[in-house]
N, C-alpha and C. Protein backbone atom coordinates (compact mmCIF):
# COMPACT_ATOMS: atom_id res chain seq x y z
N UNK A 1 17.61 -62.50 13.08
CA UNK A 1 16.20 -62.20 12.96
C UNK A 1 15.50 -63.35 12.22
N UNK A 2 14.28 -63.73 12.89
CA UNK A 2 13.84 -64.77 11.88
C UNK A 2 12.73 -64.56 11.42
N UNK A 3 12.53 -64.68 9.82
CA UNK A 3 11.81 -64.43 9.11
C UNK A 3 10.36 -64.97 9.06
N UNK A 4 9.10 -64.58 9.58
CA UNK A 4 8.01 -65.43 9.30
C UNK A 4 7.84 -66.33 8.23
N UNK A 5 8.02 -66.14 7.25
CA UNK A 5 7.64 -66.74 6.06
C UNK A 5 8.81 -67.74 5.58
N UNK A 6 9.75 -67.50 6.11
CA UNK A 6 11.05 -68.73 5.94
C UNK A 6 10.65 -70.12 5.06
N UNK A 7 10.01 -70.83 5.87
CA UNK A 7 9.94 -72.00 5.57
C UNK A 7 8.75 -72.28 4.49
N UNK A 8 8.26 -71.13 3.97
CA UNK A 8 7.11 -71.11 3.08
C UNK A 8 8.24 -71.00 1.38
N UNK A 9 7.09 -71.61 0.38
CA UNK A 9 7.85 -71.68 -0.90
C UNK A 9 7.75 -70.34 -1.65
N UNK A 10 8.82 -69.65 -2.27
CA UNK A 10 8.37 -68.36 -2.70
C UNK A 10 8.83 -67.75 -4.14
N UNK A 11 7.85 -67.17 -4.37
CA UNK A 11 8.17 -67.12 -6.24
C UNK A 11 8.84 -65.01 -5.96
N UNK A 12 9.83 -64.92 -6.31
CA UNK A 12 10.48 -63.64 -6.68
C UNK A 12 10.22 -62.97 -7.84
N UNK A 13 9.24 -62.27 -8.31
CA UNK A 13 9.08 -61.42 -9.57
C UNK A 13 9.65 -60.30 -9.74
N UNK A 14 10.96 -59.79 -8.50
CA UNK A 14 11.16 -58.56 -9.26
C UNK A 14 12.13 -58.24 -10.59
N UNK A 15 12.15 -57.68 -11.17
CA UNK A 15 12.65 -57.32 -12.79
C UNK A 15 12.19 -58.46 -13.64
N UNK A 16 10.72 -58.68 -13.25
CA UNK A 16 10.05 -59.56 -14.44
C UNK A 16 9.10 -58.80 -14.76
N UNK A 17 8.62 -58.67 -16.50
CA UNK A 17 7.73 -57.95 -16.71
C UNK A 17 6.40 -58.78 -16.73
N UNK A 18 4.94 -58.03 -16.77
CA UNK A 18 3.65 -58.60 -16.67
C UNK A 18 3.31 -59.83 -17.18
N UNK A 19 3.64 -60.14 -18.48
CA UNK A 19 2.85 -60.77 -19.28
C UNK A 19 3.89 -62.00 -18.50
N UNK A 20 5.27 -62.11 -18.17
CA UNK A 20 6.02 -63.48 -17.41
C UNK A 20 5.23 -63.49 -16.49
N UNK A 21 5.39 -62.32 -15.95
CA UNK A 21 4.53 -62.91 -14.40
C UNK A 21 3.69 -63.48 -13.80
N UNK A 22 2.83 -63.48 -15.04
CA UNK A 22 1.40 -64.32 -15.29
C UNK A 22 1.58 -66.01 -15.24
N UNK A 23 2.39 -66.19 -16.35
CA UNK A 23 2.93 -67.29 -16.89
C UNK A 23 3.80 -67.87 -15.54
N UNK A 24 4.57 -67.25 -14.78
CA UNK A 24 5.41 -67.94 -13.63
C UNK A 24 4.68 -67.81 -12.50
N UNK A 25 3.68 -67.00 -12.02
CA UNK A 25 2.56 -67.42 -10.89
C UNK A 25 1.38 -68.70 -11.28
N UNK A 26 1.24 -68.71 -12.40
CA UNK A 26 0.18 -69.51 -12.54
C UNK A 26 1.44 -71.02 -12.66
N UNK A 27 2.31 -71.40 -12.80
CA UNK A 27 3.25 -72.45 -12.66
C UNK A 27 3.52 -72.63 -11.24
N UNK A 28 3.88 -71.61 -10.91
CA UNK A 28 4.12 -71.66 -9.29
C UNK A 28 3.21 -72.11 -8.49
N UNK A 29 1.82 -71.67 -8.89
CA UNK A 29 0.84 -72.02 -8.03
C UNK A 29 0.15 -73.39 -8.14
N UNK A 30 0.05 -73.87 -9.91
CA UNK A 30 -0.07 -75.13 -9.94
C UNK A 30 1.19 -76.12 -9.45
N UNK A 31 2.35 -76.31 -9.94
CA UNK A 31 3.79 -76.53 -9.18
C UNK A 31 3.00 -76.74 -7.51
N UNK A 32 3.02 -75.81 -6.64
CA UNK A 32 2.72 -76.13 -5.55
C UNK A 32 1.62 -77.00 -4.73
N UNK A 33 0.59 -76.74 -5.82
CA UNK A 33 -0.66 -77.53 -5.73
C UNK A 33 -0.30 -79.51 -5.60
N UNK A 34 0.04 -79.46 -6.48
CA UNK A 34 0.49 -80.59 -6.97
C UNK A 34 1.20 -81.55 -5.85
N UNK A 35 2.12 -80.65 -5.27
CA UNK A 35 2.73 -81.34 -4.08
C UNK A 35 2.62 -80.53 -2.81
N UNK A 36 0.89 -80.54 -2.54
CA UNK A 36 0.46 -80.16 -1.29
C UNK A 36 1.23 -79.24 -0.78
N UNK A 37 1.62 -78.08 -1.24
CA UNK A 37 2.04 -76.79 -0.34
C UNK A 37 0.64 -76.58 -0.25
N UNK A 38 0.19 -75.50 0.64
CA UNK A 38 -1.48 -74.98 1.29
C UNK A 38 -0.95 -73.57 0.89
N UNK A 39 0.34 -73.03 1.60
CA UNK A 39 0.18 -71.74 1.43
C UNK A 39 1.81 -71.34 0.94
N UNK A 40 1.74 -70.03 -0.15
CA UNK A 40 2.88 -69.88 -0.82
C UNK A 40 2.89 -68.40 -0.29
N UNK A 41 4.13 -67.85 -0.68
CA UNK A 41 4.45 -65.93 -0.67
C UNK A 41 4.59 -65.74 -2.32
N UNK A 42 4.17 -64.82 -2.62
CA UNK A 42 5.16 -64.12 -3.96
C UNK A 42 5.25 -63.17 -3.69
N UNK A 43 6.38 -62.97 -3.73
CA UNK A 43 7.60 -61.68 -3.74
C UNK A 43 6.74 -60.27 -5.12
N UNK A 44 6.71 -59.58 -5.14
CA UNK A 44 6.53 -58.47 -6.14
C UNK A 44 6.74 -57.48 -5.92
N UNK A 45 6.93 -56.99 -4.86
CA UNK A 45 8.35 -55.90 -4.49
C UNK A 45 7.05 -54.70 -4.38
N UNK A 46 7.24 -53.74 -4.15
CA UNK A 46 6.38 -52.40 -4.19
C UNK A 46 6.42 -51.46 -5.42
N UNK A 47 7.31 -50.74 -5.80
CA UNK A 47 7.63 -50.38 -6.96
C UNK A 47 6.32 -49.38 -7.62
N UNK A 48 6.23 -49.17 -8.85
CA UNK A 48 5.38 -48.48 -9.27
C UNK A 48 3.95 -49.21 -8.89
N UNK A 49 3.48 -50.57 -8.42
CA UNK A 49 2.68 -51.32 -8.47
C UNK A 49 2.06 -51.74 -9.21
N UNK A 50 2.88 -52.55 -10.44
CA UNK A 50 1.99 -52.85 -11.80
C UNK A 50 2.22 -54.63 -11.63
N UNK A 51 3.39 -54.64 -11.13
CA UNK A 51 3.72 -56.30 -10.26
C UNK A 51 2.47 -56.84 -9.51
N UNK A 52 2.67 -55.93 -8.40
CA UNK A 52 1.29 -56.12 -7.35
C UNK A 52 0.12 -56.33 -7.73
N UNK A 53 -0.43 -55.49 -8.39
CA UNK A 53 -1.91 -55.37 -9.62
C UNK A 53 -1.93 -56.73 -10.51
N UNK A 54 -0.79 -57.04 -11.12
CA UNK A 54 -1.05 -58.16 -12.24
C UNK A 54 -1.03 -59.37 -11.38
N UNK A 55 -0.20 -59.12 -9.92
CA UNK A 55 -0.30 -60.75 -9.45
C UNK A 55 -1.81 -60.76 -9.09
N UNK A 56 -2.25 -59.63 -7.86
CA UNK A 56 -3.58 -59.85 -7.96
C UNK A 56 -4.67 -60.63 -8.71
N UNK A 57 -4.81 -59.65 -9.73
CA UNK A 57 -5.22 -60.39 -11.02
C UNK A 57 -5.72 -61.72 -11.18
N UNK A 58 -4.20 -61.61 -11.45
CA UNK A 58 -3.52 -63.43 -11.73
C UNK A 58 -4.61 -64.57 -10.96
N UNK A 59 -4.03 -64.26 -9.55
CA UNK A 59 -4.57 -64.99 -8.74
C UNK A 59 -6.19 -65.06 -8.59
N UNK A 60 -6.85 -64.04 -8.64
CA UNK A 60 -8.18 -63.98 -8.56
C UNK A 60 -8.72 -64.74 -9.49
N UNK A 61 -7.96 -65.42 -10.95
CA UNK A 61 -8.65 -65.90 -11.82
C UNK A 61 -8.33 -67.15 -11.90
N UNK A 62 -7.52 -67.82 -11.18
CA UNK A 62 -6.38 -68.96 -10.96
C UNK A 62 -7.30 -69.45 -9.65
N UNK A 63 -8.01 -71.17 -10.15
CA UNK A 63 -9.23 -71.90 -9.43
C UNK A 63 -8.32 -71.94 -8.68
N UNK A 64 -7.33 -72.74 -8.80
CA UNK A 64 -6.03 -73.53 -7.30
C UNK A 64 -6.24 -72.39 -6.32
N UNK A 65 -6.36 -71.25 -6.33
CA UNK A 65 -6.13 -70.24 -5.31
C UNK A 65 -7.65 -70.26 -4.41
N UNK A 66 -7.12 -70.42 -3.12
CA UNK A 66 -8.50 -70.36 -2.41
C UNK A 66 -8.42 -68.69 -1.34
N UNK A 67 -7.72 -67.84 -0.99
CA UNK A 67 -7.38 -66.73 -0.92
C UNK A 67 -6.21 -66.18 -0.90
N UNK A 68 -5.74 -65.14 -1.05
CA UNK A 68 -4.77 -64.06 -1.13
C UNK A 68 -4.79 -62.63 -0.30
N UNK A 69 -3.49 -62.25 0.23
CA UNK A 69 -4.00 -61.02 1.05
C UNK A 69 -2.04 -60.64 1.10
N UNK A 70 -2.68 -59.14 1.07
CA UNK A 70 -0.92 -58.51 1.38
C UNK A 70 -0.57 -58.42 3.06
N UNK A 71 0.62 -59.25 2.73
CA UNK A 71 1.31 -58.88 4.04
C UNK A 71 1.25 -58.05 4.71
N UNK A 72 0.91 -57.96 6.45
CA UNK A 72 0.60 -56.78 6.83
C UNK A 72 1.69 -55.78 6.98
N UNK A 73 3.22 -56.61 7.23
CA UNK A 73 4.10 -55.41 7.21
C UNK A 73 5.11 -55.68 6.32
N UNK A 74 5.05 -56.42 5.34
CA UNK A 74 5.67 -55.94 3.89
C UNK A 74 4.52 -55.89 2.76
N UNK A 75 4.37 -54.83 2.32
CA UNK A 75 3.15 -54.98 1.29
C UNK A 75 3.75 -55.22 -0.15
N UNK A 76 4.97 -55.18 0.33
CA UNK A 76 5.74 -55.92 -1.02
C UNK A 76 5.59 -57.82 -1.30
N UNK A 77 5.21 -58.11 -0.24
CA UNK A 77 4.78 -59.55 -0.68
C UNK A 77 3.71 -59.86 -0.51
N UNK A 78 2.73 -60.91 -1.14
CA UNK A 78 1.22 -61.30 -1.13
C UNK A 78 1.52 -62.87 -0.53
N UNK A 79 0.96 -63.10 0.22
CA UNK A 79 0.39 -64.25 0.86
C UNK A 79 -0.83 -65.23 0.30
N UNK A 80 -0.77 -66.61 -0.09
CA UNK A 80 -1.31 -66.94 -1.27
C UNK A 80 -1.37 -68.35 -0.52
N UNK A 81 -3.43 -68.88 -0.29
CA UNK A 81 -3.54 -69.90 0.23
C UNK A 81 -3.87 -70.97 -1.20
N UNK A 82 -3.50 -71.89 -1.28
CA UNK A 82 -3.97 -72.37 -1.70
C UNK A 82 -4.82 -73.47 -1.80
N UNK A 83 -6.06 -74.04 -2.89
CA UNK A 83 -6.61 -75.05 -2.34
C UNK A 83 -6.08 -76.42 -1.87
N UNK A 84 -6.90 -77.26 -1.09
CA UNK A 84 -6.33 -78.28 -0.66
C UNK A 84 -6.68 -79.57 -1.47
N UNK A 85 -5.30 -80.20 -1.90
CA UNK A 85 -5.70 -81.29 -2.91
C UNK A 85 -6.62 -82.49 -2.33
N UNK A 86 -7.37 -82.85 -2.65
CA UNK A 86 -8.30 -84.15 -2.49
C UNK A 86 -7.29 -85.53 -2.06
């Protein structure tokens, strides 16, 4: 089976609590910026949805991010464009 998102770079948060998660999306996303990835996944699993909520967050306040949207058929991962370096 081959995975859509394969070849995309991807940050795994599950059994990380909030306040990391913050701290390792906002690395991840600058990290990627830096060396022209456009678009990343992060993993945050479904769970009680406090993962999901804080990446949200995260991202909405994080300039590098130019949109975000949940996967349509895993809503356990977010799809994460980012801006394009100059």
């Amino acid at each position: 089976m081959i995975m859509l998102y394969d070849n995309l770079p991807s940050l795994d948060l599950h059994g990380i609590d909030r306040d990391y998660a913050k701290i390792l999306i906002n690395e991840f996303i600058k990290d990627n910026y830096k060396i022209k990835n456009n678009r990343v996944i992060i993993i945050h699993g479904i769970g009680t949805g406090i993962i999901k909520k804080t990446t949200q967050e995260t991202l909405k306040k994080n300039t590098l991010v130019e949109n975000f949207k949940i996967d349509n058929f895993n809503p356990g991962i977010t799809v994460v464009n980012i801006v394009k370096k100059p």
